[in-house]
N, C-alpha and C. Protein backbone atom coordinates (compact mmCIF):
# COMPACT_ATOMS: atom_id res chain seq x y z
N UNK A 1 13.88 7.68 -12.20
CA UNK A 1 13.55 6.29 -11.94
C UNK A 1 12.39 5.85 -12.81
N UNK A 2 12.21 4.25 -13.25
CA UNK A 2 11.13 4.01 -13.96
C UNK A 2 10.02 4.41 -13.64
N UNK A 3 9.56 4.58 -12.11
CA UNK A 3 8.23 4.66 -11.65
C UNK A 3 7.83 5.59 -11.83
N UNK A 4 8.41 6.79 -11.71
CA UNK A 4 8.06 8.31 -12.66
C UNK A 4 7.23 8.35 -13.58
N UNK A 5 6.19 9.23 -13.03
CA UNK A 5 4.91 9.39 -13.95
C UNK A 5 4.20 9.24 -13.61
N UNK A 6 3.01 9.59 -14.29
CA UNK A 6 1.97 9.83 -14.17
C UNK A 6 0.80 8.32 -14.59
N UNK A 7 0.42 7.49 -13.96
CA UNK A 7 -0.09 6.27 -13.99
C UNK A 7 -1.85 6.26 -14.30
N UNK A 8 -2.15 5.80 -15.08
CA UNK A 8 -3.51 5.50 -14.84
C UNK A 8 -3.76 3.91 -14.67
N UNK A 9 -5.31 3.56 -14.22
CA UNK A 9 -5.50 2.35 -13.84
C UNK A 9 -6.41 1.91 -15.16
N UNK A 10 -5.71 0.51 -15.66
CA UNK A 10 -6.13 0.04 -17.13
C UNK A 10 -7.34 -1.19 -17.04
N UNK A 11 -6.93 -2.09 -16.12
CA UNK A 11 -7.49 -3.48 -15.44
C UNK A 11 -7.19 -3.48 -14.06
N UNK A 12 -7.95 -4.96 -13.43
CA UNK A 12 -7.49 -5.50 -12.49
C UNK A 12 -7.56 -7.15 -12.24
N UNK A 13 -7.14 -7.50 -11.67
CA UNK A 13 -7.34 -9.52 -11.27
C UNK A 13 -7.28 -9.54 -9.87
N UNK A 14 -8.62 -10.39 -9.75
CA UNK A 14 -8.61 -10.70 -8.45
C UNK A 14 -9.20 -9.40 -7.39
N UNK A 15 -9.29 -8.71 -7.75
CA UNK A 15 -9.59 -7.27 -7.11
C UNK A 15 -10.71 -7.13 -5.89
N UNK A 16 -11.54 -7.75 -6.28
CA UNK A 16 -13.30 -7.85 -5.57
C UNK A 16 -12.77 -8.82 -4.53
N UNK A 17 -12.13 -9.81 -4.84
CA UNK A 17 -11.73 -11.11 -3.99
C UNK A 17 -11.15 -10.59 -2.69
N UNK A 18 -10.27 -9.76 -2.87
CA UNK A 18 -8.90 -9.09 -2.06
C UNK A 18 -9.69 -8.28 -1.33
N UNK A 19 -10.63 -7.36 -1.67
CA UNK A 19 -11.87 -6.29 -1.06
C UNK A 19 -12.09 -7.18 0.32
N UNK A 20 -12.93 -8.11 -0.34
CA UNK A 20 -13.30 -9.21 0.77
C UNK A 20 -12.78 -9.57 1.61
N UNK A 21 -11.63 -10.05 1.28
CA UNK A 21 -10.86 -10.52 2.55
C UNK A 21 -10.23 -9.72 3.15
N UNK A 22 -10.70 -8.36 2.72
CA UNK A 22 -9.98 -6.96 3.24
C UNK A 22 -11.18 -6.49 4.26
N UNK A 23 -12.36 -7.16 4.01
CA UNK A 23 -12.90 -6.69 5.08
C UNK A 23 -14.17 -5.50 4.34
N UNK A 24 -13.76 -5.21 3.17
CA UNK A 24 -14.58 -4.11 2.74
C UNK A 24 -16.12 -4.66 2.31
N UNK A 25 -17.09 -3.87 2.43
CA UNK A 25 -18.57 -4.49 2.18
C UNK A 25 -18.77 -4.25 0.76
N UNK A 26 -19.73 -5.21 0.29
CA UNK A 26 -20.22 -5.54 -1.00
C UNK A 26 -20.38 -3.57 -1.74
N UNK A 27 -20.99 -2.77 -1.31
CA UNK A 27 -21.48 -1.45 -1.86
C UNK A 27 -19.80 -0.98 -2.20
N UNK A 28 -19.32 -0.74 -1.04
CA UNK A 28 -17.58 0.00 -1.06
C UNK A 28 -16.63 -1.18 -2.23
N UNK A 29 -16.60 -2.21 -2.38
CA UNK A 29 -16.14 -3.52 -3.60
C UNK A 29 -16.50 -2.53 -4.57
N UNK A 30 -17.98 -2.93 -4.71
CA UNK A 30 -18.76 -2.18 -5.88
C UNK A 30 -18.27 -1.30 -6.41
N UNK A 31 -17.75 -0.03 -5.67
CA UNK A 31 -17.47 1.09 -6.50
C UNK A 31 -15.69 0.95 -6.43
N UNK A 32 -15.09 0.54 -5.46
CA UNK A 32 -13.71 0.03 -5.58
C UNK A 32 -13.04 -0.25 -6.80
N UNK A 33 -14.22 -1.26 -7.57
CA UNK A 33 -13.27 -1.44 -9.07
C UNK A 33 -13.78 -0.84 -10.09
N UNK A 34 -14.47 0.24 -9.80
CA UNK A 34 -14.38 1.57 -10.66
C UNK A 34 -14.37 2.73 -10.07
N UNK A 35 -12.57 2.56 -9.75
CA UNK A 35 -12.24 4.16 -9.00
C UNK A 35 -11.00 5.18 -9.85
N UNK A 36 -11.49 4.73 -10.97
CA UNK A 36 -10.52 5.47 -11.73
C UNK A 36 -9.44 6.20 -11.36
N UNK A 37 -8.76 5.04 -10.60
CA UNK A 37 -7.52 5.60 -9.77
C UNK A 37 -6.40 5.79 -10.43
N UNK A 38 -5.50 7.00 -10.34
CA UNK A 38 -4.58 7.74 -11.25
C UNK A 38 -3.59 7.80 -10.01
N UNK A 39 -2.42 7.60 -10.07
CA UNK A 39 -1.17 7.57 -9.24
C UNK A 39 -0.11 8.78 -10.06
N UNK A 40 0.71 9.67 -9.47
CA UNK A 40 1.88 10.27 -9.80
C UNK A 40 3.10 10.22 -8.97
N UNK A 41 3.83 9.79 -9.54
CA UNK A 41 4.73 9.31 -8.74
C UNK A 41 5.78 9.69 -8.99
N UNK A 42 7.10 10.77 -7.63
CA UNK A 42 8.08 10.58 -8.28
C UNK A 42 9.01 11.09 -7.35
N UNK A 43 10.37 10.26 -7.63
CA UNK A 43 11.56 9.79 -6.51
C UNK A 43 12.01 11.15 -6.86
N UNK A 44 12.90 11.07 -5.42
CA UNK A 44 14.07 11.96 -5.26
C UNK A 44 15.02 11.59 -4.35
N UNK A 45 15.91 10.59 -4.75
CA UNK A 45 16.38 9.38 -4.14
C UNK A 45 16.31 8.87 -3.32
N UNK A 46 15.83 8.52 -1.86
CA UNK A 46 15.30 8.02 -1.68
C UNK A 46 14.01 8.28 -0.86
N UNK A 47 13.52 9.49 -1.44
CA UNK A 47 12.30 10.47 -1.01
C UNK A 47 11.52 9.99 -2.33
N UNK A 48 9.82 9.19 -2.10
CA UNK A 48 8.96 9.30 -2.91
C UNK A 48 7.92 10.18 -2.66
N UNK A 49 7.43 10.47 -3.51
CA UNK A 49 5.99 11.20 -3.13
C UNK A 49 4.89 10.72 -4.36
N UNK A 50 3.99 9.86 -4.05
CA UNK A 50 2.45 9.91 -4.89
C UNK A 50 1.75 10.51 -4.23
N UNK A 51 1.08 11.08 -5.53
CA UNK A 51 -0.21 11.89 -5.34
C UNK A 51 -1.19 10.71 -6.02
N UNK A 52 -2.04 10.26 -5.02
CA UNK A 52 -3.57 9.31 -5.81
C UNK A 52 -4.39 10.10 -5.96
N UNK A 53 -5.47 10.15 -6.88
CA UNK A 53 -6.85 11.07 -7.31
C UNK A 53 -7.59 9.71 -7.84
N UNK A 54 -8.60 9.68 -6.84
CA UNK A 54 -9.66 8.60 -7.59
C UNK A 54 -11.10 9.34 -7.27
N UNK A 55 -12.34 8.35 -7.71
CA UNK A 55 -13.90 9.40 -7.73
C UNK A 55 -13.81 10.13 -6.00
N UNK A 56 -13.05 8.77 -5.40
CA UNK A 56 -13.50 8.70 -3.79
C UNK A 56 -12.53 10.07 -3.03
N UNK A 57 -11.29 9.93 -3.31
CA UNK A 57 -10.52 10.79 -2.58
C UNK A 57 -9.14 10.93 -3.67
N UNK A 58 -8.65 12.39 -3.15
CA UNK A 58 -7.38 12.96 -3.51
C UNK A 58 -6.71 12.97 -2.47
N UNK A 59 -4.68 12.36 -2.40
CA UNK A 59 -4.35 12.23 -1.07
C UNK A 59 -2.91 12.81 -1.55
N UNK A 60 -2.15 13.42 -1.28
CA UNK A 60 -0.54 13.25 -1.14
C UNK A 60 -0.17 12.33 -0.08
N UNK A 61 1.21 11.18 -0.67
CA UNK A 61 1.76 10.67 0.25
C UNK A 61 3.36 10.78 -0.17
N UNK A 62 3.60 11.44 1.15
CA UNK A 62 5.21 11.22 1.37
C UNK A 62 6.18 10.02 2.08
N UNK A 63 7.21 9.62 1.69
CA UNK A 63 8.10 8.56 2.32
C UNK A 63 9.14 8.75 2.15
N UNK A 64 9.74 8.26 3.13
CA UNK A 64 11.40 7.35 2.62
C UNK A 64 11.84 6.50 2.95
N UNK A 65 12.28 5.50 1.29
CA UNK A 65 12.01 4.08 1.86
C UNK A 65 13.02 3.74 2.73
N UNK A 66 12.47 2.95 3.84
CA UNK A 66 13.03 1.87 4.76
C UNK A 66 12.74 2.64 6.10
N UNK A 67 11.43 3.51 5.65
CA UNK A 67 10.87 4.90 7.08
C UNK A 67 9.62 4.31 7.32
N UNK A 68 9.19 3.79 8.14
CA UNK A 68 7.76 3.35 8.79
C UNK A 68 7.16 4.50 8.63
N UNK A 69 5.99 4.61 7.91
CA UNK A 69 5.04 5.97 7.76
C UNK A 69 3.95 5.03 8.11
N UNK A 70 2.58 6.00 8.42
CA UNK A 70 1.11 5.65 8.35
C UNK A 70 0.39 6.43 7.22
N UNK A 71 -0.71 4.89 7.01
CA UNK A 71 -1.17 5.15 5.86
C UNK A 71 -2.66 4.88 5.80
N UNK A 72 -3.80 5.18 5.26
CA UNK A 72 -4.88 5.01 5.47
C UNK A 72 -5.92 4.57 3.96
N UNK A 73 -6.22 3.10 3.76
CA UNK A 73 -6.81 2.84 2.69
C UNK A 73 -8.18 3.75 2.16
N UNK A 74 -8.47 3.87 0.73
CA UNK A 74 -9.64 4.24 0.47
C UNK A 74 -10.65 3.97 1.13
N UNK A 75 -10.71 2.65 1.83
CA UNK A 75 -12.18 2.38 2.56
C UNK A 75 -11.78 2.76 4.11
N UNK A 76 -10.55 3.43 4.32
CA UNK A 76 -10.65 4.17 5.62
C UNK A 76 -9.57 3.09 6.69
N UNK A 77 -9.58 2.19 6.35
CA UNK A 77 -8.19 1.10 6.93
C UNK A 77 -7.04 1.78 7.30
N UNK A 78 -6.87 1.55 8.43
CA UNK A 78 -5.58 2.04 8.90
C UNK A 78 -4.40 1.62 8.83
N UNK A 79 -3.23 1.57 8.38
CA UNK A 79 -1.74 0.90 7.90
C UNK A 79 -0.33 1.48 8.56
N UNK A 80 0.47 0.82 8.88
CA UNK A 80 1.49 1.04 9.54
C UNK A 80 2.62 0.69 8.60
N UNK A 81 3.89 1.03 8.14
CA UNK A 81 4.65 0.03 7.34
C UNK A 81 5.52 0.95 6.26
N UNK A 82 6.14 0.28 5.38
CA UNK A 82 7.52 1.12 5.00
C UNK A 82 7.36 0.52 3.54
N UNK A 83 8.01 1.02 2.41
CA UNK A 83 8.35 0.60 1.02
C UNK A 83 9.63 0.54 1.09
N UNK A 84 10.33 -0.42 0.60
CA UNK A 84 11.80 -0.46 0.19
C UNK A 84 12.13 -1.17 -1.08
N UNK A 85 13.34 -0.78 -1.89
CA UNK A 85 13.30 -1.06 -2.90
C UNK A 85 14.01 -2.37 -2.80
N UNK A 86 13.64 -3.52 -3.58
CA UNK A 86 14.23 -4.95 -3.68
C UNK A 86 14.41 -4.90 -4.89
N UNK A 87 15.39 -5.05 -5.90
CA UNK A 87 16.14 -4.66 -7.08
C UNK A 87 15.40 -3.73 -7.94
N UNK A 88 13.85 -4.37 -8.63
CA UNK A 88 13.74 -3.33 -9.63
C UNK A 88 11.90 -3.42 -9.26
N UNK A 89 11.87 -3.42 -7.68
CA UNK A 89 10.84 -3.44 -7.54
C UNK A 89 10.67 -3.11 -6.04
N UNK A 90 9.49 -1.98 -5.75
CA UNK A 90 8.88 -1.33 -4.34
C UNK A 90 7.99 -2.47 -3.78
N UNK A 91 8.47 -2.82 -2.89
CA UNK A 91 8.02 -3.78 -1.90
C UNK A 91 7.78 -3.06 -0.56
N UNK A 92 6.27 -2.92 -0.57
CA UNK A 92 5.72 -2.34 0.37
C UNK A 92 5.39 -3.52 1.87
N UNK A 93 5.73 -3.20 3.40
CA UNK A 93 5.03 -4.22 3.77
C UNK A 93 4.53 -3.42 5.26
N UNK A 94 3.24 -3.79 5.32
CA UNK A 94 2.24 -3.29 6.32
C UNK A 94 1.56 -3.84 7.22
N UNK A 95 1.57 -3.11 8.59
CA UNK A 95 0.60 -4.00 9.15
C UNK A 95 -0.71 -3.19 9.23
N UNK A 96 -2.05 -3.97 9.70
CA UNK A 96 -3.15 -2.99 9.91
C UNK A 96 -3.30 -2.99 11.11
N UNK A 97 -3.68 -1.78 11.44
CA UNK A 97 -3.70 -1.14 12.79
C UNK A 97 -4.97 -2.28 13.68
N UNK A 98 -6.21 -2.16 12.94
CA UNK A 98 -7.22 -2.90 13.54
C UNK A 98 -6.55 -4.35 14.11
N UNK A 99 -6.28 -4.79 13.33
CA UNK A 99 -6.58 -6.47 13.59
C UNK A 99 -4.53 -6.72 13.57
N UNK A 100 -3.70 -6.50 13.33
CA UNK A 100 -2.12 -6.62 13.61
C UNK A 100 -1.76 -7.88 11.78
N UNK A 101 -2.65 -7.71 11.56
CA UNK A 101 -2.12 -8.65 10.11
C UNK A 101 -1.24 -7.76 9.05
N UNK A 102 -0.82 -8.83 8.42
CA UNK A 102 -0.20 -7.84 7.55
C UNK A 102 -0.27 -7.60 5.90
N UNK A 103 -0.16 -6.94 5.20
CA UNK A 103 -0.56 -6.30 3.51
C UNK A 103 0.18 -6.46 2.96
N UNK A 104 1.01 -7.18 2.02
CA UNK A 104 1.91 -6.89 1.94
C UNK A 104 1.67 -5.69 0.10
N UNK A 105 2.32 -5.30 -0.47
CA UNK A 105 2.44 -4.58 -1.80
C UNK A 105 3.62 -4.78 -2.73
N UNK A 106 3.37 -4.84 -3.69
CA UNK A 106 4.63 -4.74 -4.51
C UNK A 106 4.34 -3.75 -5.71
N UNK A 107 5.02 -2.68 -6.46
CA UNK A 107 4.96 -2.41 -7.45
C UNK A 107 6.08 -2.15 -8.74
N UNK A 108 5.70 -2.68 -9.86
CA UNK A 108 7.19 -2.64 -10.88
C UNK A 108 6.72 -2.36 -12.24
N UNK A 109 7.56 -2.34 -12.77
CA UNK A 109 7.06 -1.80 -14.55
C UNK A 109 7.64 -3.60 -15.14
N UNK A 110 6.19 -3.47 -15.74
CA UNK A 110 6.71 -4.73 -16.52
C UNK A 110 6.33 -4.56 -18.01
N UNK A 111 7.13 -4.62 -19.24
CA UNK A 111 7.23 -3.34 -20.40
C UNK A 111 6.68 -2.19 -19.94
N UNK A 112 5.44 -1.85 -21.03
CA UNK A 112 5.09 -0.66 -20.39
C UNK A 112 3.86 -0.36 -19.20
N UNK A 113 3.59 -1.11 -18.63
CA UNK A 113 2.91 -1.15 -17.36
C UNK A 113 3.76 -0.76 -15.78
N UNK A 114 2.59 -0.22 -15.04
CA UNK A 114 3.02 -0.87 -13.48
C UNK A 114 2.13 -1.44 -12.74
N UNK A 115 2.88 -2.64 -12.49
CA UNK A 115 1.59 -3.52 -11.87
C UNK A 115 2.19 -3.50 -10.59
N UNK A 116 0.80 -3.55 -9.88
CA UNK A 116 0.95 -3.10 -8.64
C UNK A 116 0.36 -4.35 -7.96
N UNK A 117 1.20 -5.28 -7.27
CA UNK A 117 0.48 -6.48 -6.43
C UNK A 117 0.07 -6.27 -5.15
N UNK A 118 -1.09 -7.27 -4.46
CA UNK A 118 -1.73 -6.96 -3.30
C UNK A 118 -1.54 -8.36 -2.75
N UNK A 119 -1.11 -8.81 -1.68
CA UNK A 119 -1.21 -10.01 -0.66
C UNK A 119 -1.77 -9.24 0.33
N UNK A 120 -2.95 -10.34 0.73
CA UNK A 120 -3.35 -10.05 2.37
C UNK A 120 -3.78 -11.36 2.61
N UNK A 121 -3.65 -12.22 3.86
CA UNK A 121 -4.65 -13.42 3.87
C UNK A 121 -4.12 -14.53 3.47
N UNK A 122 -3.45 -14.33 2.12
CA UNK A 122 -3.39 -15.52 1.25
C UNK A 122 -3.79 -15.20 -0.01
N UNK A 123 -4.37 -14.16 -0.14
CA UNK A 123 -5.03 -13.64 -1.60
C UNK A 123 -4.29 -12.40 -2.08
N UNK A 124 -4.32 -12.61 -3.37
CA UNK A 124 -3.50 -11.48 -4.68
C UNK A 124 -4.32 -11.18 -5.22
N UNK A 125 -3.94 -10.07 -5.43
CA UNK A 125 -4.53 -9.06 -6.42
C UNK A 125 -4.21 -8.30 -7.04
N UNK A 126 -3.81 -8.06 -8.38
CA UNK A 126 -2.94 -7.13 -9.22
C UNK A 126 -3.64 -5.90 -9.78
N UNK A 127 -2.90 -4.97 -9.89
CA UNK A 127 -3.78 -3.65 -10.92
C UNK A 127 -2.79 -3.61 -11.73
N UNK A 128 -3.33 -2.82 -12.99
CA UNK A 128 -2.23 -2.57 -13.94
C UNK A 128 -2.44 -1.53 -14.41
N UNK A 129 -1.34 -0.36 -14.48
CA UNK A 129 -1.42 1.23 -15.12
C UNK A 129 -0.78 1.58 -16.19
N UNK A 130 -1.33 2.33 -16.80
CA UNK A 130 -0.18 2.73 -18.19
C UNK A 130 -0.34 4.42 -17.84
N UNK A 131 1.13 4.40 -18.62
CA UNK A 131 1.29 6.28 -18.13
C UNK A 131 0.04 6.72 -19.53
């Protein structure tokens, strides 16, 4: 599958904004958009597994999409919610445990990138990785 591979994080938009309305404090923002976060990713039809490695934490995560798993953000946020694939793109959608709102995610290759979108609130936020 395209998403295969090994990802690093190149940029971001909107990033600090999304923190915020995520609830995260100015210090945890701060180091948020320099977490030299590296994703590996890779299907086995419809079994994914990323491995993230950033300064903050190393995690394995397992799924299968359209399987409600729990999930727990870098700043410690708790997540409920499933990825499924919508044509040529992982559409993640979550709720948070604290407060019942919901996250939504998307990620896709667009040439050679994967940008990875963030809704929460009303606010977006994109990252972008190159293998």
């Amino acid at each position: 599958m395209a998403f295969n591979g090994t990802w690093k994080i190149d940029r971001s938009e909107n990033y600090d904004k999304f923190m915020e309305v995520m609830g995260v404090n100015v210090m945890k923002r701060k180091l948020g958009a320099h977490d030299n976060l590296k994703m590996t990713i890779q299907q086995d039809g419809n079994k994914i597994t990323v491995k993230e490695s950033s300064n903050f934490r190393t995690i394995d995560i397992e799924f299968t999409l359209g399987v409600n798993f729990e999930y727990s953000l870098a700043d410690g946020t708790e997540l409920t919610g499933s990825w499924n694939m919508e044509g040529n793109k992982l559409v993640g959608t979550f709720t948070r445990k604290d407060n019942g709102k919901a996250l939504t995610a998307y990620r896709e290759i667009v040439g050679d990138e994967l940008v990875q979108t963030y809704v929460y609130e009303g606010t977006e936020a994109k990252r972008f990785f190159k293998r």
